[in-house]
PDB file of N, CA and C in Angstrom:
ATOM      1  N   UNK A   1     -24.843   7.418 -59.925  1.00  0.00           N
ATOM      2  CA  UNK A   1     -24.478   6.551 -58.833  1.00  0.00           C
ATOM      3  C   UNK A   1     -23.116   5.931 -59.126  1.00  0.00           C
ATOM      4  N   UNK A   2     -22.283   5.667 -57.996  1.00  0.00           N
ATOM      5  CA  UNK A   2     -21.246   5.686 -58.072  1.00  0.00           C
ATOM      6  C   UNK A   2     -20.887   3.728 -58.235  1.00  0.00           C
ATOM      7  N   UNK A   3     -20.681   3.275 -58.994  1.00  0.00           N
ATOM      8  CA  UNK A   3     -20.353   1.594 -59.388  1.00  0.00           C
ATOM      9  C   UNK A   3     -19.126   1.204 -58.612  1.00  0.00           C
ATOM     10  N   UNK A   4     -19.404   0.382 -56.924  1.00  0.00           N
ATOM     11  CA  UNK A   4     -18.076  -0.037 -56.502  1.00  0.00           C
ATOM     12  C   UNK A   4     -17.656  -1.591 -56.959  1.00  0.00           C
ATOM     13  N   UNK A   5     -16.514  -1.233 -56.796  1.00  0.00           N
ATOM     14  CA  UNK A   5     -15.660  -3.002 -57.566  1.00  0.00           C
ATOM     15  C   UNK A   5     -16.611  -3.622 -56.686  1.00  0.00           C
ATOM     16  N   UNK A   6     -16.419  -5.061 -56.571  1.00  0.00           N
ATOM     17  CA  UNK A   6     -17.038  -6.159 -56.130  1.00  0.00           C
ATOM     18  C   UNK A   6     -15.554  -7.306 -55.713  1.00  0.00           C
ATOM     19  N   UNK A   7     -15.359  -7.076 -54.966  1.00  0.00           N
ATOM     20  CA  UNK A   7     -14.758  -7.878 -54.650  1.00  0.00           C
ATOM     21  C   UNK A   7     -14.955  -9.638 -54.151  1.00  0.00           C
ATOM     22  N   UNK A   8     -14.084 -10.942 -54.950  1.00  0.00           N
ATOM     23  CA  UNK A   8     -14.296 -11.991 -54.804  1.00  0.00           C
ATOM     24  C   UNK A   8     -13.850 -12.340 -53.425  1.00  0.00           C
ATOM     25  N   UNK A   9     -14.676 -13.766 -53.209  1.00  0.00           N
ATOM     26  CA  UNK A   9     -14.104 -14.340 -51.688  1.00  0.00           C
ATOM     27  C   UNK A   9     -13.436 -14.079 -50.968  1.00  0.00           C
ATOM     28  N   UNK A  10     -12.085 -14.644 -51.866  1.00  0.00           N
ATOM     29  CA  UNK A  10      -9.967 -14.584 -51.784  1.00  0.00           C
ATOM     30  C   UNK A  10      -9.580 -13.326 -51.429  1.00  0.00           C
ATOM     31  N   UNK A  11     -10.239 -12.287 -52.348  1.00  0.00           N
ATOM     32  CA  UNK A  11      -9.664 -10.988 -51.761  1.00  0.00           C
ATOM     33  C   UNK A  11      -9.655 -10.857 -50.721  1.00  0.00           C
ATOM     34  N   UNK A  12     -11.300 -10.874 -50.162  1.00  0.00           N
ATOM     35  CA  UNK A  12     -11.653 -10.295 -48.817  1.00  0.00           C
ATOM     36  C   UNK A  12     -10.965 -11.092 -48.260  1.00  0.00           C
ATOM     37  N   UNK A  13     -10.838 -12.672 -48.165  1.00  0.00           N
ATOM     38  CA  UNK A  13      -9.886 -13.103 -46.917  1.00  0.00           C
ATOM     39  C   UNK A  13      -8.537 -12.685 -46.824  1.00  0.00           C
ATOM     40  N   UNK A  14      -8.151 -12.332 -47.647  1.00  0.00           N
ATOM     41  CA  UNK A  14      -6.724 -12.007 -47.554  1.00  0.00           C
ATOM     42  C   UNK A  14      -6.840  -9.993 -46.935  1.00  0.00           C
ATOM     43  N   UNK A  15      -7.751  -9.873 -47.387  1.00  0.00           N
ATOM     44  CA  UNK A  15      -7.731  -8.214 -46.346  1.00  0.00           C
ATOM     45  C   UNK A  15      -8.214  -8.545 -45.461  1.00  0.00           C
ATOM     46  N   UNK A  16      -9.096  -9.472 -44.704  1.00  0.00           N
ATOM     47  CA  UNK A  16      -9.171  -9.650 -43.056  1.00  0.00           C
ATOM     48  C   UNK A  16      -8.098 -10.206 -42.904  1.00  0.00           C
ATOM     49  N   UNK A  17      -7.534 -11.180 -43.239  1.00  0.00           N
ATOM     50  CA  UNK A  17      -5.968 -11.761 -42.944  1.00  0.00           C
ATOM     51  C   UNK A  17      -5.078 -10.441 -42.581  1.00  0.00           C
ATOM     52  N   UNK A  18      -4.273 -10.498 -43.354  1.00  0.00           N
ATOM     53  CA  UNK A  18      -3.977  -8.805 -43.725  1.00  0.00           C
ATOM     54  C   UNK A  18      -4.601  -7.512 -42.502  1.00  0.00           C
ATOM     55  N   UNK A  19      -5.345  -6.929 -42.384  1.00  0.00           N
ATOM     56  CA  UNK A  19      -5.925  -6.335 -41.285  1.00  0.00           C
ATOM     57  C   UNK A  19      -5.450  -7.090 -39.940  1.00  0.00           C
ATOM     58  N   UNK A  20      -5.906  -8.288 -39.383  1.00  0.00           N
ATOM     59  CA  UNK A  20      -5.760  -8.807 -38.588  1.00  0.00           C
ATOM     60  C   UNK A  20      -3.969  -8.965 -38.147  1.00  0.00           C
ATOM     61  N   UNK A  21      -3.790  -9.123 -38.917  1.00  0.00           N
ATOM     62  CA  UNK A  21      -1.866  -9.335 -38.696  1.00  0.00           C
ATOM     63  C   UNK A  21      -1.616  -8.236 -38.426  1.00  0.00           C
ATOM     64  N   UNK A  22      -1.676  -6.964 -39.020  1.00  0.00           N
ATOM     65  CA  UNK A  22      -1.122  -5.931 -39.149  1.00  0.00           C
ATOM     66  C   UNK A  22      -1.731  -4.692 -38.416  1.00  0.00           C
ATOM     67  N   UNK A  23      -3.146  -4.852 -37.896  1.00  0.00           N
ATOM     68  CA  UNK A  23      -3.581  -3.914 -36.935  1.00  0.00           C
ATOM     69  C   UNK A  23      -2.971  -3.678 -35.592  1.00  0.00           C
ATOM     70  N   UNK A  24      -2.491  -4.924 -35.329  1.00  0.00           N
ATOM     71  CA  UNK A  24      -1.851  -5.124 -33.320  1.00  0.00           C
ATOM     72  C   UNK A  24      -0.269  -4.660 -33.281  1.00  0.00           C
ATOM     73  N   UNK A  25       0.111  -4.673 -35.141  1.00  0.00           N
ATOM     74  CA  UNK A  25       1.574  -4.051 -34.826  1.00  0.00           C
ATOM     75  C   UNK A  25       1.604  -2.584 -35.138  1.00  0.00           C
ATOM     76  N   UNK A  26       0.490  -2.203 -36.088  1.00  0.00           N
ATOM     77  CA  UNK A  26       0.788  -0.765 -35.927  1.00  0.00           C
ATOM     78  C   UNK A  26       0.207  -0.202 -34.999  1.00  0.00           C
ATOM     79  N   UNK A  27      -0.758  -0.826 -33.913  1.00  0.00           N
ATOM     80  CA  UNK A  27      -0.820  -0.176 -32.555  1.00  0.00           C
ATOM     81  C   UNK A  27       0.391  -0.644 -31.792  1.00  0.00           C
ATOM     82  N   UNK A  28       1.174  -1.279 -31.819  1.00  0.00           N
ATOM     83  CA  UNK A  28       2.593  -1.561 -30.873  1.00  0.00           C
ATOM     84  C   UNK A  28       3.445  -0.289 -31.264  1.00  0.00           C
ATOM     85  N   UNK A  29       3.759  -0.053 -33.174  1.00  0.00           N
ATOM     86  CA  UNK A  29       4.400   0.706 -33.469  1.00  0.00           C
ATOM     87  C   UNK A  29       4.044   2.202 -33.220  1.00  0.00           C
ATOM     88  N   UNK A  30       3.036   2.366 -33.200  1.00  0.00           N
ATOM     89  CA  UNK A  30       2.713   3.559 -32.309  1.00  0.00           C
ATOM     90  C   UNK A  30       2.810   4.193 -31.342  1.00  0.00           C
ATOM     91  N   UNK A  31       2.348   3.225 -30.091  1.00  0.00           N
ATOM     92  CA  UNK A  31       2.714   3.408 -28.846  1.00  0.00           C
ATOM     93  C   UNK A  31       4.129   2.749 -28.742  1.00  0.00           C
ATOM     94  N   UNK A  32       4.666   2.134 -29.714  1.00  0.00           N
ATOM     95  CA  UNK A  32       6.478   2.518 -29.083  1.00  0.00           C
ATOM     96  C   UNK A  32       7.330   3.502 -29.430  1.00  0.00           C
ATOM     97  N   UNK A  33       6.697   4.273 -30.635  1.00  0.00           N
ATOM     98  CA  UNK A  33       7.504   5.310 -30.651  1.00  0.00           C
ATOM     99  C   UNK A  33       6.989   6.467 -29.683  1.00  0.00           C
ATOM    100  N   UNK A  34       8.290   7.132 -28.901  1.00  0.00           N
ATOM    101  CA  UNK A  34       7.837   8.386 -28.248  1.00  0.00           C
ATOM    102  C   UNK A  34       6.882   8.249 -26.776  1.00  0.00           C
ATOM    103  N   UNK A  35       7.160   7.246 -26.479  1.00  0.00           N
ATOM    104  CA  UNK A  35       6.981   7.062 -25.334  1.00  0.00           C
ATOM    105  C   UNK A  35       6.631   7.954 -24.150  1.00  0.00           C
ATOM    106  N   UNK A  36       7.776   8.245 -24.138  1.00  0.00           N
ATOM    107  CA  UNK A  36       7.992   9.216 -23.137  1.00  0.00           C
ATOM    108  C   UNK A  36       6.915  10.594 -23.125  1.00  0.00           C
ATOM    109  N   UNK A  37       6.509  11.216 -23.951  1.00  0.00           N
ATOM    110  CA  UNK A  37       5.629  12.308 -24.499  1.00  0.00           C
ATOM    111  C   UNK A  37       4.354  11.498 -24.382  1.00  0.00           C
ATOM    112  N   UNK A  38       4.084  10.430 -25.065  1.00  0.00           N
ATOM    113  CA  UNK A  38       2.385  10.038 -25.012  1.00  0.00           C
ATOM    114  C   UNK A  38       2.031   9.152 -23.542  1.00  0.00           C
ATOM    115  N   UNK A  39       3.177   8.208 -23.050  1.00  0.00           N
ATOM    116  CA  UNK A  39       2.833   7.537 -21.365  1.00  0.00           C
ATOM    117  C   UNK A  39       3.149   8.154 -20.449  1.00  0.00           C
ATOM    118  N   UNK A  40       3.864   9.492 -20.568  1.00  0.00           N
ATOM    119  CA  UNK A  40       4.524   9.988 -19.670  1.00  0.00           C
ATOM    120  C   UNK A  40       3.409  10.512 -17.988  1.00  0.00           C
ATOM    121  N   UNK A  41       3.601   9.905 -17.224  1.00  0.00           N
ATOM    122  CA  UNK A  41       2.847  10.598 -15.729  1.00  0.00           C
ATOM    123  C   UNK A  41       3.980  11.129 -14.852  1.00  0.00           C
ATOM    124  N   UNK A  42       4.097  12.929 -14.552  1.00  0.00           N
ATOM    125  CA  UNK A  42       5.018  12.926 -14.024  1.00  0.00           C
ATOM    126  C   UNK A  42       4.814  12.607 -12.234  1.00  0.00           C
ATOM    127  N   UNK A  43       6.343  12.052 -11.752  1.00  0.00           N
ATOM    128  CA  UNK A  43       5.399  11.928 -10.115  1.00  0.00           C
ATOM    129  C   UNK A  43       5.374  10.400 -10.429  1.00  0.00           C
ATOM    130  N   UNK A  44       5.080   9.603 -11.163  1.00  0.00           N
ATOM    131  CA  UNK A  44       4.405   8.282 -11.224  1.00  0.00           C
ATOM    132  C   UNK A  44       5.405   7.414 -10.348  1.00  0.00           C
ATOM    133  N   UNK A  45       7.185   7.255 -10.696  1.00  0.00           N
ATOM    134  CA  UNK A  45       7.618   6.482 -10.095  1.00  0.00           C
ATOM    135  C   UNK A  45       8.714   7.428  -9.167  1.00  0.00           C
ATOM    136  N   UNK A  46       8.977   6.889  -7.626  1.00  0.00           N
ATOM    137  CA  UNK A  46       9.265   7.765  -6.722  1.00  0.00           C
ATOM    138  C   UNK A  46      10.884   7.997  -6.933  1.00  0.00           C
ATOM    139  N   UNK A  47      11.465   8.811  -6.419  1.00  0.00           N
ATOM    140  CA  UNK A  47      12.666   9.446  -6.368  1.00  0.00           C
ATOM    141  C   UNK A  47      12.938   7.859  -5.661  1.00  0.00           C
ATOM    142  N   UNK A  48      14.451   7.724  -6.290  1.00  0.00           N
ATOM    143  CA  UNK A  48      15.883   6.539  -5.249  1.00  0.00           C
ATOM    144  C   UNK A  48      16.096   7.429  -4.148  1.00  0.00           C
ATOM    145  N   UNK A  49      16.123   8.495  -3.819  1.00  0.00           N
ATOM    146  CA  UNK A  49      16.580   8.695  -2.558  1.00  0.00           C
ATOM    147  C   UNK A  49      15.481   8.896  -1.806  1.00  0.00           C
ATOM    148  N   UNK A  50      14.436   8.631  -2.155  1.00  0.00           N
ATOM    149  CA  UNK A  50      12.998   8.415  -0.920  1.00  0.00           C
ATOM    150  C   UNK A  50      12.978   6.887  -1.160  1.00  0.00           C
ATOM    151  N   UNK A  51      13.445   5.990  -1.612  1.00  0.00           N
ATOM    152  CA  UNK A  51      12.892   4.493  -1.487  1.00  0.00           C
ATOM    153  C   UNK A  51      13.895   4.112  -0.166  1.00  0.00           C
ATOM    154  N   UNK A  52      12.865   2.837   0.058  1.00  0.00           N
ATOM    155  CA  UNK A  52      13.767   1.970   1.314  1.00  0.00           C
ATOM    156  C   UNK A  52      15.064   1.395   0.681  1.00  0.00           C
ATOM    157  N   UNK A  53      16.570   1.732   1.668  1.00  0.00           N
ATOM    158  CA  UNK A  53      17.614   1.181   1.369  1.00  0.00           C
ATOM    159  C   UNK A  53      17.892   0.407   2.116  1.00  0.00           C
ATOM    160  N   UNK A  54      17.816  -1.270   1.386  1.00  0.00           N
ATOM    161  CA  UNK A  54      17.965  -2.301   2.307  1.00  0.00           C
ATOM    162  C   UNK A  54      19.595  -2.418   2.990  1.00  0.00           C
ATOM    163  N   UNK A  55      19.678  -2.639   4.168  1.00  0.00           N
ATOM    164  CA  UNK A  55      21.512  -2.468   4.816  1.00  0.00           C
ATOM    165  C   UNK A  55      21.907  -3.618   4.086  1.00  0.00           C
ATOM    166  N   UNK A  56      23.050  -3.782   3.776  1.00  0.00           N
ATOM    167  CA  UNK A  56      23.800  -4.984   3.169  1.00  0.00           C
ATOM    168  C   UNK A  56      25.356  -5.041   4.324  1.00  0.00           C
ATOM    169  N   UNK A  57      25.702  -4.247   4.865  1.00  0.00           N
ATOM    170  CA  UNK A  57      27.213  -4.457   5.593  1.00  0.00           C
ATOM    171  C   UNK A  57      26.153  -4.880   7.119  1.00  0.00           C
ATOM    172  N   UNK A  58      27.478  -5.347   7.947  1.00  0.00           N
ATOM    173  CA  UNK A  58      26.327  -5.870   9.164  1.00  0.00           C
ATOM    174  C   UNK A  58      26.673  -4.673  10.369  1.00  0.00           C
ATOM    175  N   UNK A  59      27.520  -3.778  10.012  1.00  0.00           N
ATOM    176  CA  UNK A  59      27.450  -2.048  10.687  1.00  0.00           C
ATOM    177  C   UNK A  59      26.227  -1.381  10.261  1.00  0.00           C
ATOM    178  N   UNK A  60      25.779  -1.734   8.907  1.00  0.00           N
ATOM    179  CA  UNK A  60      24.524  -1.022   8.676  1.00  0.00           C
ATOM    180  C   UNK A  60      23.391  -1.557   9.086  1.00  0.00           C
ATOM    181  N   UNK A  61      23.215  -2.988   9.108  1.00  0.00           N
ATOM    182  CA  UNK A  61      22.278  -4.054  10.030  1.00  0.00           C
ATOM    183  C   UNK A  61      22.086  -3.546  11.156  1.00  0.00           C
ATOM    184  N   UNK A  62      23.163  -3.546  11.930  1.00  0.00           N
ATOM    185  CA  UNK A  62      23.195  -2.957  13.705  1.00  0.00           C
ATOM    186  C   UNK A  62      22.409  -1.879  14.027  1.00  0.00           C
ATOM    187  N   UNK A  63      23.241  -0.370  13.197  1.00  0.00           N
ATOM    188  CA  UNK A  63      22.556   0.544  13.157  1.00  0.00           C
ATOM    189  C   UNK A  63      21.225   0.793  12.742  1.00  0.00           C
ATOM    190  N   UNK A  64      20.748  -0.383  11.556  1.00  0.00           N
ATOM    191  CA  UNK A  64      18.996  -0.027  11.380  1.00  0.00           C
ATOM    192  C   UNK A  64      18.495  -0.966  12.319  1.00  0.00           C
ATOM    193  N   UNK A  65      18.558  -1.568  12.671  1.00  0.00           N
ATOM    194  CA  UNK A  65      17.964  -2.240  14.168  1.00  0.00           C
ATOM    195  C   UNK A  65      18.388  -1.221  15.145  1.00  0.00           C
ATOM    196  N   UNK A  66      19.568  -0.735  15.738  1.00  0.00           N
ATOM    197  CA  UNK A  66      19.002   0.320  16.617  1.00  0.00           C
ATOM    198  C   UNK A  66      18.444   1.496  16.791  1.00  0.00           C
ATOM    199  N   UNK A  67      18.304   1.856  15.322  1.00  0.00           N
ATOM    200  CA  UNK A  67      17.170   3.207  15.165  1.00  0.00           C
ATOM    201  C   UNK A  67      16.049   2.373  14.800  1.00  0.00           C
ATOM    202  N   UNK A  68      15.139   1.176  14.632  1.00  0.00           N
ATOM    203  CA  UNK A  68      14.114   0.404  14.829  1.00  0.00           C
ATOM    204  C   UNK A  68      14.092   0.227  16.208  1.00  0.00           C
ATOM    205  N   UNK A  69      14.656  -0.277  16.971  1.00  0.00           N
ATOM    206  CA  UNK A  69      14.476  -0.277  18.335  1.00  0.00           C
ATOM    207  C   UNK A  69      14.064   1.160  19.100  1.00  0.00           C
ATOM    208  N   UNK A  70      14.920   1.726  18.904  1.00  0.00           N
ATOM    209  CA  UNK A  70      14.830   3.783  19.152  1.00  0.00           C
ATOM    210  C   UNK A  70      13.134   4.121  19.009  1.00  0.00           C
ATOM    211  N   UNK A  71      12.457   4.005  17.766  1.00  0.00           N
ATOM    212  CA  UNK A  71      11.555   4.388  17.361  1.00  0.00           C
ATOM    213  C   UNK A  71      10.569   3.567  17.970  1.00  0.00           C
ATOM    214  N   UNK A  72      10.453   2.221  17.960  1.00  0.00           N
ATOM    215  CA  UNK A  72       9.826   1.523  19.137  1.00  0.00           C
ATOM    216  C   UNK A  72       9.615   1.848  20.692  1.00  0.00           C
ATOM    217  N   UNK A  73      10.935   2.284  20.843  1.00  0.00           N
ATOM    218  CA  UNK A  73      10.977   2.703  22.362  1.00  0.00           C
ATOM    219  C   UNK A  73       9.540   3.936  22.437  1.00  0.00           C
ATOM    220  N   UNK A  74      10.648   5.141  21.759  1.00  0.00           N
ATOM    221  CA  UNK A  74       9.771   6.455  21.863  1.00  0.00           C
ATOM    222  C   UNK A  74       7.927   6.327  21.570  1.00  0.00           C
ATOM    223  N   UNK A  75       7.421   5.200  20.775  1.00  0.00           N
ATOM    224  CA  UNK A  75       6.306   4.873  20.369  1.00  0.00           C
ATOM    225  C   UNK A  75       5.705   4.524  21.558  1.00  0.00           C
ATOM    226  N   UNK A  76       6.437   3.771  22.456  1.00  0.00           N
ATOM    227  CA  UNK A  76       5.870   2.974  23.058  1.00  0.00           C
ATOM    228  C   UNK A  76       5.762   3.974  24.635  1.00  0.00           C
ATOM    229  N   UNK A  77       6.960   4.313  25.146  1.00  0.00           N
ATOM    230  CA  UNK A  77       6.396   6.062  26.018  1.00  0.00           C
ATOM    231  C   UNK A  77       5.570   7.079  25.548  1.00  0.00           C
ATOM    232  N   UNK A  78       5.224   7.216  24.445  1.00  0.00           N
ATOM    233  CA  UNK A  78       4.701   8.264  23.709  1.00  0.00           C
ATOM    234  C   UNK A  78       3.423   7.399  23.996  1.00  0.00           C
ATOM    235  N   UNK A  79       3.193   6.096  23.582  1.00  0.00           N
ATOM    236  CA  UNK A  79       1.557   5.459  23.849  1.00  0.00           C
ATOM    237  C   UNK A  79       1.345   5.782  25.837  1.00  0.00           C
ATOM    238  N   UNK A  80       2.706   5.025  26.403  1.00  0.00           N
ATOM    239  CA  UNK A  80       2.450   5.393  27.971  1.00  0.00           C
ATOM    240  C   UNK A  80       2.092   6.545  28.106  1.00  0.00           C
ATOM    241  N   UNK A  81       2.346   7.442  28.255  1.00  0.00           N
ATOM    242  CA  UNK A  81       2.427   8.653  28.437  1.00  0.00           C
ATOM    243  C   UNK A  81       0.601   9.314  27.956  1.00  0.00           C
ATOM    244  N   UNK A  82       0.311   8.865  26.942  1.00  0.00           N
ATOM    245  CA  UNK A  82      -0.978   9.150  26.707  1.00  0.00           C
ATOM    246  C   UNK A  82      -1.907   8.637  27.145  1.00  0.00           C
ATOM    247  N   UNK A  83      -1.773   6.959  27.563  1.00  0.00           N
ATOM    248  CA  UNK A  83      -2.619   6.783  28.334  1.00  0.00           C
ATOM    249  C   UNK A  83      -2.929   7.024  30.113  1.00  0.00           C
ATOM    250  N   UNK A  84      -1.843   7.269  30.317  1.00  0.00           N
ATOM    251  CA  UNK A  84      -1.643   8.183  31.861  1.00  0.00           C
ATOM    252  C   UNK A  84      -2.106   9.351  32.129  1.00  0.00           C
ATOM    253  N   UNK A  85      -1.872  10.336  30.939  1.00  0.00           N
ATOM    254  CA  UNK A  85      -2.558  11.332  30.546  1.00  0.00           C
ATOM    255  C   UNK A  85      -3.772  11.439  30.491  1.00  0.00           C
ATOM    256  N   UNK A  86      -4.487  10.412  29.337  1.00  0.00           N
ATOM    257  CA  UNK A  86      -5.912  10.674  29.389  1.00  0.00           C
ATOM    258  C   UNK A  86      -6.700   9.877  30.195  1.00  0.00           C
ATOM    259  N   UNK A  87      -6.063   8.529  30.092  1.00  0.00           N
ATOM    260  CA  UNK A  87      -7.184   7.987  31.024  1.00  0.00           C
ATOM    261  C   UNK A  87      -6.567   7.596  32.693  1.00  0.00           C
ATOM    262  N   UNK A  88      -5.926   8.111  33.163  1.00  0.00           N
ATOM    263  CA  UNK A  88      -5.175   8.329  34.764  1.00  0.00           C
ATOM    264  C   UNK A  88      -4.928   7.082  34.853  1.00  0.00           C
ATOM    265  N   UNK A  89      -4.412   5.989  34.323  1.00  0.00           N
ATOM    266  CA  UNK A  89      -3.835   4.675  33.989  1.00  0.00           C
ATOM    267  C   UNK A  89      -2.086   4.880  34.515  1.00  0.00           C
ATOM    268  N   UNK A  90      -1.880   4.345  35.986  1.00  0.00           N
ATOM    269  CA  UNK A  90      -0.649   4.097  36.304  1.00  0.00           C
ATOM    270  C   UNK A  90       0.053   2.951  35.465  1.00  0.00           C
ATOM    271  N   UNK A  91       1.174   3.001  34.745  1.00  0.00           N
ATOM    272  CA  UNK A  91       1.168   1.747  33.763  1.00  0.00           C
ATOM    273  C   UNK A  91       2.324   0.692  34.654  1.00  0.00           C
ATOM    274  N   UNK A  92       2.867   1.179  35.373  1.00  0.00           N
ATOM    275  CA  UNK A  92       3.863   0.304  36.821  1.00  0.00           C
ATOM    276  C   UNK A  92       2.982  -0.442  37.056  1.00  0.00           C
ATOM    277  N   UNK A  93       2.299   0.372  37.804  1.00  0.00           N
ATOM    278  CA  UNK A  93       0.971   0.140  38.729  1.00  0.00           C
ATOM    279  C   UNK A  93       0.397  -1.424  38.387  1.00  0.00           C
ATOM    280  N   UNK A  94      -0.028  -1.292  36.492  1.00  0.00           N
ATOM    281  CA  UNK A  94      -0.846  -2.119  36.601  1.00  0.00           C
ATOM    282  C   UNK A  94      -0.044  -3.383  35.595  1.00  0.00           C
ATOM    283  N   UNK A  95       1.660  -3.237  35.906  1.00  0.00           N
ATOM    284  CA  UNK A  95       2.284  -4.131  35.299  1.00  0.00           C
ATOM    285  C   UNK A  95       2.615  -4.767  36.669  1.00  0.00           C
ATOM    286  N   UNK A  96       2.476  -4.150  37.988  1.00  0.00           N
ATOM    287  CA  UNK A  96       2.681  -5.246  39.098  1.00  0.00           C
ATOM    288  C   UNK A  96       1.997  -5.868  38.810  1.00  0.00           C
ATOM    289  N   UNK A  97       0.384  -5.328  39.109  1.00  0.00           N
ATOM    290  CA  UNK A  97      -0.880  -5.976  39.146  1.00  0.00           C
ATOM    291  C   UNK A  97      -0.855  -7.771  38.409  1.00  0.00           C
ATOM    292  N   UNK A  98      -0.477  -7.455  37.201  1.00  0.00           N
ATOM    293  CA  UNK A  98      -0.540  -8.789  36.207  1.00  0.00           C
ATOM    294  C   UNK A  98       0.773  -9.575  36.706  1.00  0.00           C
ATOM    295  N   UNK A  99       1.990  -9.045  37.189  1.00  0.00           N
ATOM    296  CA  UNK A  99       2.992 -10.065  37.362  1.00  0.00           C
ATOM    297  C   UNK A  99       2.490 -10.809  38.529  1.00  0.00           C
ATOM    298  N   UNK A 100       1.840  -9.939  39.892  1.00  0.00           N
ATOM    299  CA  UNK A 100       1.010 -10.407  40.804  1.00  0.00           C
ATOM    300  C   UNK A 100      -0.070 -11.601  40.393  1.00  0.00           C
ATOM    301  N   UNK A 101      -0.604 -11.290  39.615  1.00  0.00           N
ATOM    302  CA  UNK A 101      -1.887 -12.061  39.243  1.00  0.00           C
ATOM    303  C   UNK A 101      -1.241 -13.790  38.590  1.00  0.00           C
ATOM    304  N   UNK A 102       0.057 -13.095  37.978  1.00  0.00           N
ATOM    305  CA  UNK A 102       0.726 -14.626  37.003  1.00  0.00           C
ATOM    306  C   UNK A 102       1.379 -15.430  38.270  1.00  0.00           C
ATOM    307  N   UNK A 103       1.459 -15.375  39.616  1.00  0.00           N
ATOM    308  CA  UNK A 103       2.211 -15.715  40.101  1.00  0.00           C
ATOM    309  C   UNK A 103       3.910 -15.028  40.489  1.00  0.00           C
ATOM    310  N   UNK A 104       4.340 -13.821  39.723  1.00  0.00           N
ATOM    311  CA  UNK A 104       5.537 -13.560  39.881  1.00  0.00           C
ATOM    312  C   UNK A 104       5.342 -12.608  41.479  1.00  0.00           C
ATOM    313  N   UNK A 105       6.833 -12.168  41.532  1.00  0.00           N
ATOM    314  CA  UNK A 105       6.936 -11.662  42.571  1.00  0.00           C
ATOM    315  C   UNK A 105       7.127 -10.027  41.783  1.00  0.00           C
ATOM    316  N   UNK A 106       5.855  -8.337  42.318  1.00  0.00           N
ATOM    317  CA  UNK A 106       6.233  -7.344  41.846  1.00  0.00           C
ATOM    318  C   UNK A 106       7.508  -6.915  41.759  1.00  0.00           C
ATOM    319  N   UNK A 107       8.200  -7.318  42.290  1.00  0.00           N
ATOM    320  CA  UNK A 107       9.393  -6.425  42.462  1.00  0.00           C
ATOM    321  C   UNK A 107      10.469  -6.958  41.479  1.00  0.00           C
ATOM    322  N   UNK A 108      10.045  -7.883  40.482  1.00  0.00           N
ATOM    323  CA  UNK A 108      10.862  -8.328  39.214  1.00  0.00           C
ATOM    324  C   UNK A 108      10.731  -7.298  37.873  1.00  0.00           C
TER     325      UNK A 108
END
């Protein structure tokens, strides 16, 4: 049978000491070397030329408000248009109706 040392009190606290200090940096030092190879997800963060580019000149302001407006428009014939389509909903028709109903005069 094999006789192991025996270690006093002091020792052992000083190897949990010891352990404890030194376990959280050689997992830091680990995962900081090489990064790239062990965290790597490819795909994870998107291409700069697919992210939103906020306008900063106020020519570029104008212009993304009027292709926001543009796309609103077409959304919003594209919704008319479907509901005329499917459900035979005159949408004039029934925007007199409500100016009628508020008091206005249709022909505003």
């Amino acid at each position: 049978m094999i006789k192991l040392p025996r270690y006093t009190r002091s020792q052992l606290e000083i190897f949990r000491f010891s352990f404890c200090l030194l376990s959280p940096i050689a997992v830091m030092y680990y995962i900081g070397t090489d990064t790239d190879k062990k965290l790597n997800v490819p795909g994870f963060w998107p291409d700069p030329e697919t992210l939103n580019k906020i306008p900063k000149e106020p020519y570029e302001i104008k212009a993304e408000l009027a292709r926001m407006k543009k796309e609103r428009l077409e959304k919003r014939l594209r919704l008319e248009k479907k509901i005329a389509e499917e459900y035979g909903i005159d949408i004039e028709a029934e925007k007199a109706k409500i100016k009628a109903e508020m008091g206005g005069s249709p022909s505003q």
